[in-house]
PDB file of N, CA and C in Angstrom:
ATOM      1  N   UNK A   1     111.680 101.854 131.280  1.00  0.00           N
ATOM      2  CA  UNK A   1     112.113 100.910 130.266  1.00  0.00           C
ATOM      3  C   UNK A   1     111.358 101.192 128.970  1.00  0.00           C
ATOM      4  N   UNK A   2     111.894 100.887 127.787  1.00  0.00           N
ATOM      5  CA  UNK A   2     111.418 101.544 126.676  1.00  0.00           C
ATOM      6  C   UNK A   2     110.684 100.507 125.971  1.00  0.00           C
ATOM      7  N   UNK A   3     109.432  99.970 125.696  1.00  0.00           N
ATOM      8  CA  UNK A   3     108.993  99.551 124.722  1.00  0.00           C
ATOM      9  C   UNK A   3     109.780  98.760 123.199  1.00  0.00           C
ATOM     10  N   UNK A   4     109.077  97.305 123.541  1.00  0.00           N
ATOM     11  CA  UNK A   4     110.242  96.172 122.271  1.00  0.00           C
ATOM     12  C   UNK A   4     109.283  97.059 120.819  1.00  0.00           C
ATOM     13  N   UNK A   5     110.071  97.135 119.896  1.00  0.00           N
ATOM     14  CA  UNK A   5     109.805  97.673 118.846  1.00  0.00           C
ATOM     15  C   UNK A   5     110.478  97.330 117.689  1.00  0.00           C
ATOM     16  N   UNK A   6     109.720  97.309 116.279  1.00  0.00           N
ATOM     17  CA  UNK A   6     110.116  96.803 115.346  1.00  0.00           C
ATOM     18  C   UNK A   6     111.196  97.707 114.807  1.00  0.00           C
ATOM     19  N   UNK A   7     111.031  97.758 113.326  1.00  0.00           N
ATOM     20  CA  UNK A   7     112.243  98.830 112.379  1.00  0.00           C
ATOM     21  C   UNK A   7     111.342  99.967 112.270  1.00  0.00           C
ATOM     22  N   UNK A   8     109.897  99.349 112.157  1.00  0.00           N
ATOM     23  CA  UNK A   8     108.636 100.798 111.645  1.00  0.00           C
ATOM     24  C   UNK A   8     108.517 101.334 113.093  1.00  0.00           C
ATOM     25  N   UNK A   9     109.107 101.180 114.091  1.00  0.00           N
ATOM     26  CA  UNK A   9     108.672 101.552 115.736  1.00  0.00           C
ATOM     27  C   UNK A   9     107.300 101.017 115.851  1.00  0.00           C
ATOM     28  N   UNK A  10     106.593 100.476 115.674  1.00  0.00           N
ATOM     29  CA  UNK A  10     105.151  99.880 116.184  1.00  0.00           C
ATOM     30  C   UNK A  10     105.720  98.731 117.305  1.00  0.00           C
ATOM     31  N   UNK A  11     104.690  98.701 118.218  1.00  0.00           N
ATOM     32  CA  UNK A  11     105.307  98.120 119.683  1.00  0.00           C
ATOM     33  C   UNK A  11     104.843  96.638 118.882  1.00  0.00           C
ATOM     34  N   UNK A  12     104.980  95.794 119.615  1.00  0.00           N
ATOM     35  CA  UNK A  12     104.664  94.256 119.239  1.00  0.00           C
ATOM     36  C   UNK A  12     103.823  94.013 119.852  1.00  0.00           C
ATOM     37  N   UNK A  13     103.010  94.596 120.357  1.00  0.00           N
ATOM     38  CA  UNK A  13     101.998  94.319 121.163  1.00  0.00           C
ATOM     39  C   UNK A  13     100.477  94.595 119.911  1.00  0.00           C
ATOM     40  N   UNK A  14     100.884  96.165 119.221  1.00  0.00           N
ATOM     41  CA  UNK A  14     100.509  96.472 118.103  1.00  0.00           C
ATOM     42  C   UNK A  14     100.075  95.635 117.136  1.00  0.00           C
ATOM     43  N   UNK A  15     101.271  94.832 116.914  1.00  0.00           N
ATOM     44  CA  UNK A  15     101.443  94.104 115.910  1.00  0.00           C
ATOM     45  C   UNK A  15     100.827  92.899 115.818  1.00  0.00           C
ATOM     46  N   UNK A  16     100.763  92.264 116.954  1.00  0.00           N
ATOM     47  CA  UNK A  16      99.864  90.994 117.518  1.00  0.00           C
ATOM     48  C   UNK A  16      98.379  91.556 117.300  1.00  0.00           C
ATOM     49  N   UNK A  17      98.366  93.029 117.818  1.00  0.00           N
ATOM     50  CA  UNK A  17      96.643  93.030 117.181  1.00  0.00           C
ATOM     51  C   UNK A  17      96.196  93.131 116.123  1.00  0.00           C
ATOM     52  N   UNK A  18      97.516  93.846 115.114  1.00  0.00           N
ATOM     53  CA  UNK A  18      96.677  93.351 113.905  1.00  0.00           C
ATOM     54  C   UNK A  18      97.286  92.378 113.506  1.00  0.00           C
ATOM     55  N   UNK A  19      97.920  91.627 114.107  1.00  0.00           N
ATOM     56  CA  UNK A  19      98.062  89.837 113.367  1.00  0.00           C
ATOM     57  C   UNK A  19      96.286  89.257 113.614  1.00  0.00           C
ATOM     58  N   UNK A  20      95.691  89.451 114.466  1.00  0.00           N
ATOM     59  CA  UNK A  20      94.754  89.019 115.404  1.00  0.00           C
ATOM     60  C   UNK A  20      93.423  89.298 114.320  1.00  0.00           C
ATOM     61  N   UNK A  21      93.179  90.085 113.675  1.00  0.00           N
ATOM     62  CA  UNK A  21      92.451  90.495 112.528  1.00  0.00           C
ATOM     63  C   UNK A  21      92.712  90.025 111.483  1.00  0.00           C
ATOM     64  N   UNK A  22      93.903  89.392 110.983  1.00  0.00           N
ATOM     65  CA  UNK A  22      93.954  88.474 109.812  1.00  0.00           C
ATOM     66  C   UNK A  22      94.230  87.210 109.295  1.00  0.00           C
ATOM     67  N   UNK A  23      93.357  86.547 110.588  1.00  0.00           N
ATOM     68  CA  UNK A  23      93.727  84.844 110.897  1.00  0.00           C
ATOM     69  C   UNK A  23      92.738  84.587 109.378  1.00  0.00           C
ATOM     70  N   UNK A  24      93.929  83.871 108.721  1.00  0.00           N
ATOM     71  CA  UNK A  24      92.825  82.980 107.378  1.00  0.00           C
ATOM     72  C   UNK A  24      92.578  84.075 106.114  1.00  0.00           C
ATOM     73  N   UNK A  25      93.396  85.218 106.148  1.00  0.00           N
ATOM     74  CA  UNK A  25      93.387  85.867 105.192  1.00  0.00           C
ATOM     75  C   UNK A  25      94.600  85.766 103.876  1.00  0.00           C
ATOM     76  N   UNK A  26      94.530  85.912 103.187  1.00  0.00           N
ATOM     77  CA  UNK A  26      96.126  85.746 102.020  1.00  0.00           C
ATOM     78  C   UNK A  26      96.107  86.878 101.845  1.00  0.00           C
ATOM     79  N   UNK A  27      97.330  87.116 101.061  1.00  0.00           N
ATOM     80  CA  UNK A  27      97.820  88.528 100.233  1.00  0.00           C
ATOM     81  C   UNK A  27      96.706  88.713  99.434  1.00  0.00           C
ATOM     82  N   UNK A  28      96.210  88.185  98.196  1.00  0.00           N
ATOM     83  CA  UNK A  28      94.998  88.528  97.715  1.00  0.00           C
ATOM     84  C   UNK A  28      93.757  88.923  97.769  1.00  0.00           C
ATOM     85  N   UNK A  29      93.654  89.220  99.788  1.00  0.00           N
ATOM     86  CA  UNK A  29      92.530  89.684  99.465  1.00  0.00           C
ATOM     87  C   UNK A  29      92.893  90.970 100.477  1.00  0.00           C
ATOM     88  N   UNK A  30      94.087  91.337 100.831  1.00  0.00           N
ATOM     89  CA  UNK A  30      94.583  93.010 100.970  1.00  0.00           C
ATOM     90  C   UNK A  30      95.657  93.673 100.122  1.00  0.00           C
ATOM     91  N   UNK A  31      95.782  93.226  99.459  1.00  0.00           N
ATOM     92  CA  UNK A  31      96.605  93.620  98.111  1.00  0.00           C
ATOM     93  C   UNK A  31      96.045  94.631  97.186  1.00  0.00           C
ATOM     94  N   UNK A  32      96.813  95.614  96.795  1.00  0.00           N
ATOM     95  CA  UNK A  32      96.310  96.699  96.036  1.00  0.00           C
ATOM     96  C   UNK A  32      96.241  96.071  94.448  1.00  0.00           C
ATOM     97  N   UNK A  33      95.271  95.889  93.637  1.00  0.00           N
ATOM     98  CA  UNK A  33      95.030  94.974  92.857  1.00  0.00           C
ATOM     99  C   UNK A  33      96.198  95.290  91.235  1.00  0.00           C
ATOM    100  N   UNK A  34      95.892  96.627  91.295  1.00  0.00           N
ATOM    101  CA  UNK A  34      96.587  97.746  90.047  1.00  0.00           C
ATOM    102  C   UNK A  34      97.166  98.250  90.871  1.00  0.00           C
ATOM    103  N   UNK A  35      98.688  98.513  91.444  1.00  0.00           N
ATOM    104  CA  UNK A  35      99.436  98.955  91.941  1.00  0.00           C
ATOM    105  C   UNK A  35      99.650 100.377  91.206  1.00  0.00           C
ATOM    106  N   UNK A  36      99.999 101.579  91.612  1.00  0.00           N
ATOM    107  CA  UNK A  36     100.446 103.102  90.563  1.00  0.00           C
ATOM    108  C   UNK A  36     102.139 102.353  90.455  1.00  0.00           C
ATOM    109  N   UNK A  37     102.559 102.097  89.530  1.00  0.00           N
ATOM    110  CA  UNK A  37     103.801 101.872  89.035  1.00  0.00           C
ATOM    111  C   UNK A  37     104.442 103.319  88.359  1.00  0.00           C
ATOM    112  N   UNK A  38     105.970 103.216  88.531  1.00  0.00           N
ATOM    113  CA  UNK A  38     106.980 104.048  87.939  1.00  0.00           C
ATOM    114  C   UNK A  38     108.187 103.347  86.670  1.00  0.00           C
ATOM    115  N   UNK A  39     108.209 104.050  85.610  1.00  0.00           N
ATOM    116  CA  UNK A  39     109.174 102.896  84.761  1.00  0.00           C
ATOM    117  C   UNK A  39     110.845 103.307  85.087  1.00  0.00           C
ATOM    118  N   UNK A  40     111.627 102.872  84.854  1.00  0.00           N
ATOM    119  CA  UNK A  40     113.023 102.995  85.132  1.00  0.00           C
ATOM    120  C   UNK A  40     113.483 104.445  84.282  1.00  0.00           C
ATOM    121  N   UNK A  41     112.871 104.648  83.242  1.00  0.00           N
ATOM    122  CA  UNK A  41     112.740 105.616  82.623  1.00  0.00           C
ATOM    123  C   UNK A  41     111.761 107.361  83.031  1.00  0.00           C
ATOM    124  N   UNK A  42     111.294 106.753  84.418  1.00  0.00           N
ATOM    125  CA  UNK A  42     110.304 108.128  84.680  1.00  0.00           C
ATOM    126  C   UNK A  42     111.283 109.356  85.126  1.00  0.00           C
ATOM    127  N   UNK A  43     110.977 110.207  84.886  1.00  0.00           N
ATOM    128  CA  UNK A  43     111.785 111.270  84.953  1.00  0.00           C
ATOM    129  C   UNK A  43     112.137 111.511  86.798  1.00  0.00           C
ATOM    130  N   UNK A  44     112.519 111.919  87.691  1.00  0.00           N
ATOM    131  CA  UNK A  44     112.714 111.960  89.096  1.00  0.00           C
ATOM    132  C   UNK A  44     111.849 112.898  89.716  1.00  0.00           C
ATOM    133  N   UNK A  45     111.846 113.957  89.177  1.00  0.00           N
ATOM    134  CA  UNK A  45     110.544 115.036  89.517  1.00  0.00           C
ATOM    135  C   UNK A  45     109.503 114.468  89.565  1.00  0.00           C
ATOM    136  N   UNK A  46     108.909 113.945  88.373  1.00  0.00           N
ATOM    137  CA  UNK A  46     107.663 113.094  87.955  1.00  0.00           C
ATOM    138  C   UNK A  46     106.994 111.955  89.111  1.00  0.00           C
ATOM    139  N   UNK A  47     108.816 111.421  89.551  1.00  0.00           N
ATOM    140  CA  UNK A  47     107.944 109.856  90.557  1.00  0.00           C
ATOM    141  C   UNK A  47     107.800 110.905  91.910  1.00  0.00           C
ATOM    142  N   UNK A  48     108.658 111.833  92.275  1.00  0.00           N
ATOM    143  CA  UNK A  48     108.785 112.340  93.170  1.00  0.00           C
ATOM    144  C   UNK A  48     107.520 113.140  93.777  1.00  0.00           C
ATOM    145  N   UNK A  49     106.606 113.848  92.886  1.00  0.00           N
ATOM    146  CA  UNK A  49     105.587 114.510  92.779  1.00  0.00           C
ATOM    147  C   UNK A  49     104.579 113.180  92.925  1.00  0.00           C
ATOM    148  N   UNK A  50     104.135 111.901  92.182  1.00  0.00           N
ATOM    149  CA  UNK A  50     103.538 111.153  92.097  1.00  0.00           C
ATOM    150  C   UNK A  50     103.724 110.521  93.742  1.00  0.00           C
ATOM    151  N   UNK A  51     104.715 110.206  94.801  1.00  0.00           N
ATOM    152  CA  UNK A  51     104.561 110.895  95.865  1.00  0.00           C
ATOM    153  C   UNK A  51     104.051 111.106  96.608  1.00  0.00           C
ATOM    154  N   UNK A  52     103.987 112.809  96.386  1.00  0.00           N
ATOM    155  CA  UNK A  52     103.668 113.694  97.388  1.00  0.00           C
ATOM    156  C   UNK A  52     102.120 114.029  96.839  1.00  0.00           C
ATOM    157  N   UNK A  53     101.483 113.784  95.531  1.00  0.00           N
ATOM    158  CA  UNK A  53     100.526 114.006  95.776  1.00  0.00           C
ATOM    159  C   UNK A  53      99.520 112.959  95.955  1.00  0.00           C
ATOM    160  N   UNK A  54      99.887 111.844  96.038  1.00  0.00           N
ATOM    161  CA  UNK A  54      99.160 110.518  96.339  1.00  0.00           C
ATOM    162  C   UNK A  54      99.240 110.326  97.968  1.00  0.00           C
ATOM    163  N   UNK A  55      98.401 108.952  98.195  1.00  0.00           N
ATOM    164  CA  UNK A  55      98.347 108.421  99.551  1.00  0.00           C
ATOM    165  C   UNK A  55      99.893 107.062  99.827  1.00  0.00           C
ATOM    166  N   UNK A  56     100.491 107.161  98.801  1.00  0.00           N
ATOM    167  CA  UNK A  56     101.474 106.097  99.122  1.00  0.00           C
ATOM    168  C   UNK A  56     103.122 107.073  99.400  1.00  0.00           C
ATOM    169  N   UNK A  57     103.375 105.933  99.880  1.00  0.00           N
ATOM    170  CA  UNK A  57     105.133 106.087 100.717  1.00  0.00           C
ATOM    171  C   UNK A  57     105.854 105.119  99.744  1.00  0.00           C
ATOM    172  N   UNK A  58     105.666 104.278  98.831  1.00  0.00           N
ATOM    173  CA  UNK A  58     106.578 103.836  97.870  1.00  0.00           C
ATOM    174  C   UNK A  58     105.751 103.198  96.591  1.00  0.00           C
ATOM    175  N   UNK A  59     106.440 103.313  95.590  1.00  0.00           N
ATOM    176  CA  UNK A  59     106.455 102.800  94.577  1.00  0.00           C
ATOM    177  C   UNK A  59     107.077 102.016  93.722  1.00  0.00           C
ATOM    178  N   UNK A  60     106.034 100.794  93.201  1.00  0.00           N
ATOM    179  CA  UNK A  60     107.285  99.645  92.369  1.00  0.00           C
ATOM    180  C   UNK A  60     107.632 100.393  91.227  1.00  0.00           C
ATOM    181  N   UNK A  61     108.877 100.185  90.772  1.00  0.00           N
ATOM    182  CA  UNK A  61     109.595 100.627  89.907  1.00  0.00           C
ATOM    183  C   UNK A  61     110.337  99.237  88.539  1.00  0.00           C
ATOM    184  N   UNK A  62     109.375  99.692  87.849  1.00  0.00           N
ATOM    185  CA  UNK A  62     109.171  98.502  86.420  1.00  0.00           C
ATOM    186  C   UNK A  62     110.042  98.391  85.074  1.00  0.00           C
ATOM    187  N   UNK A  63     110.228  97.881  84.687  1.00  0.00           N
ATOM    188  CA  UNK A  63     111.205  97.948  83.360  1.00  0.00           C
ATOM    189  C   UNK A  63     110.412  98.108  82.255  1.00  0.00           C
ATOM    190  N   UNK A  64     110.568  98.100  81.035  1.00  0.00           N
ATOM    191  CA  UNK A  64     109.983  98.355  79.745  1.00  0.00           C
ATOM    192  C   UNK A  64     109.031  97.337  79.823  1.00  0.00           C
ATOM    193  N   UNK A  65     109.443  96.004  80.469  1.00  0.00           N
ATOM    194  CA  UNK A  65     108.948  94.776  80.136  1.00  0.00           C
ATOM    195  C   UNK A  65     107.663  94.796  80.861  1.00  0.00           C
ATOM    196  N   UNK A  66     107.639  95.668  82.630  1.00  0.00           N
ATOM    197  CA  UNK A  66     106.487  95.659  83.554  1.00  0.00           C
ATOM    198  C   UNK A  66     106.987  94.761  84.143  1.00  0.00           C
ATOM    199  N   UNK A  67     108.249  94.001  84.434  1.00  0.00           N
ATOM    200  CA  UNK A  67     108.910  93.353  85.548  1.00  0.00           C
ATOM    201  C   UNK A  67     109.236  93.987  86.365  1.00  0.00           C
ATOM    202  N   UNK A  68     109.116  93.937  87.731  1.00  0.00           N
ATOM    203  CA  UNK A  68     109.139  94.829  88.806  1.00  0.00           C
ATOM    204  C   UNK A  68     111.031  94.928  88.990  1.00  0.00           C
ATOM    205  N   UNK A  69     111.435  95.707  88.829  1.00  0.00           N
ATOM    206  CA  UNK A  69     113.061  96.048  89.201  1.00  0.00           C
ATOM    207  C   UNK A  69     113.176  96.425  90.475  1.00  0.00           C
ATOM    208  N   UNK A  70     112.485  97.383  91.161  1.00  0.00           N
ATOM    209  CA  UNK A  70     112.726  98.036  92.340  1.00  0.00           C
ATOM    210  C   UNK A  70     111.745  98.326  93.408  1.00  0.00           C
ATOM    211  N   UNK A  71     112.238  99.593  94.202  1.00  0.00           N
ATOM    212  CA  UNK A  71     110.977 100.547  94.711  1.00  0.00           C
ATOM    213  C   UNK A  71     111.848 101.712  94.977  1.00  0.00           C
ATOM    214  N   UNK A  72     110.689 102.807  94.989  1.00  0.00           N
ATOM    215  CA  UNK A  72     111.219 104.056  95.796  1.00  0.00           C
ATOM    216  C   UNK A  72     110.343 104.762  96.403  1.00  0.00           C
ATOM    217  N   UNK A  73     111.058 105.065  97.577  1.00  0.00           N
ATOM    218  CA  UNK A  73     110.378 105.041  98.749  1.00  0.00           C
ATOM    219  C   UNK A  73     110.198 107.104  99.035  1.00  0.00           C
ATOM    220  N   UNK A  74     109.535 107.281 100.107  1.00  0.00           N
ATOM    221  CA  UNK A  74     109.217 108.913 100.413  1.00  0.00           C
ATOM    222  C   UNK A  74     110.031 109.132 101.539  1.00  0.00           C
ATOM    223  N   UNK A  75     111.288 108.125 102.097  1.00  0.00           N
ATOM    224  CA  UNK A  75     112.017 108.669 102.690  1.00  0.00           C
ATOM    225  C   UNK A  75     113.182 107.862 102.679  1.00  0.00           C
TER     226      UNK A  75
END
């Protein structure tokens, strides 16, 4: 029988342990404070490379204004 699993495949068993590590914590205090943002205007090479040579799998994607419009993701 195959293991209950989310959309990311992590078992729920997983998931309970790290629920279990953040009793009494908020978003504010694991939140990346300065996020690396992309503007609607970044060229596609540019976010694409920004990427592959960083530690992240997506990026918010901002308007002129710095209102968050989107994301794009590394897969």
């Amino acid at each position: 029988m195959f293991p209950e699993v989310d959309s990311t495949w992590k078992t729920f068993r997983e998931i309970q342990r790290l629920l279990s590590k953040t009793s009494g914590k908020v978003i504010g205090d694991v939140m990346t404070p300065s996020p690396l943002v992309v503007r609607e205007t970044t060229n596609l090479d540019a976010a694409a490379r920004l990427l592959l040579e960083t530690k992240y799998h997506r990026l918010p994607v901002v308007d002129s204004a710095g209102k968050l419009v989107g994301m794009i993701t590394r897969g």
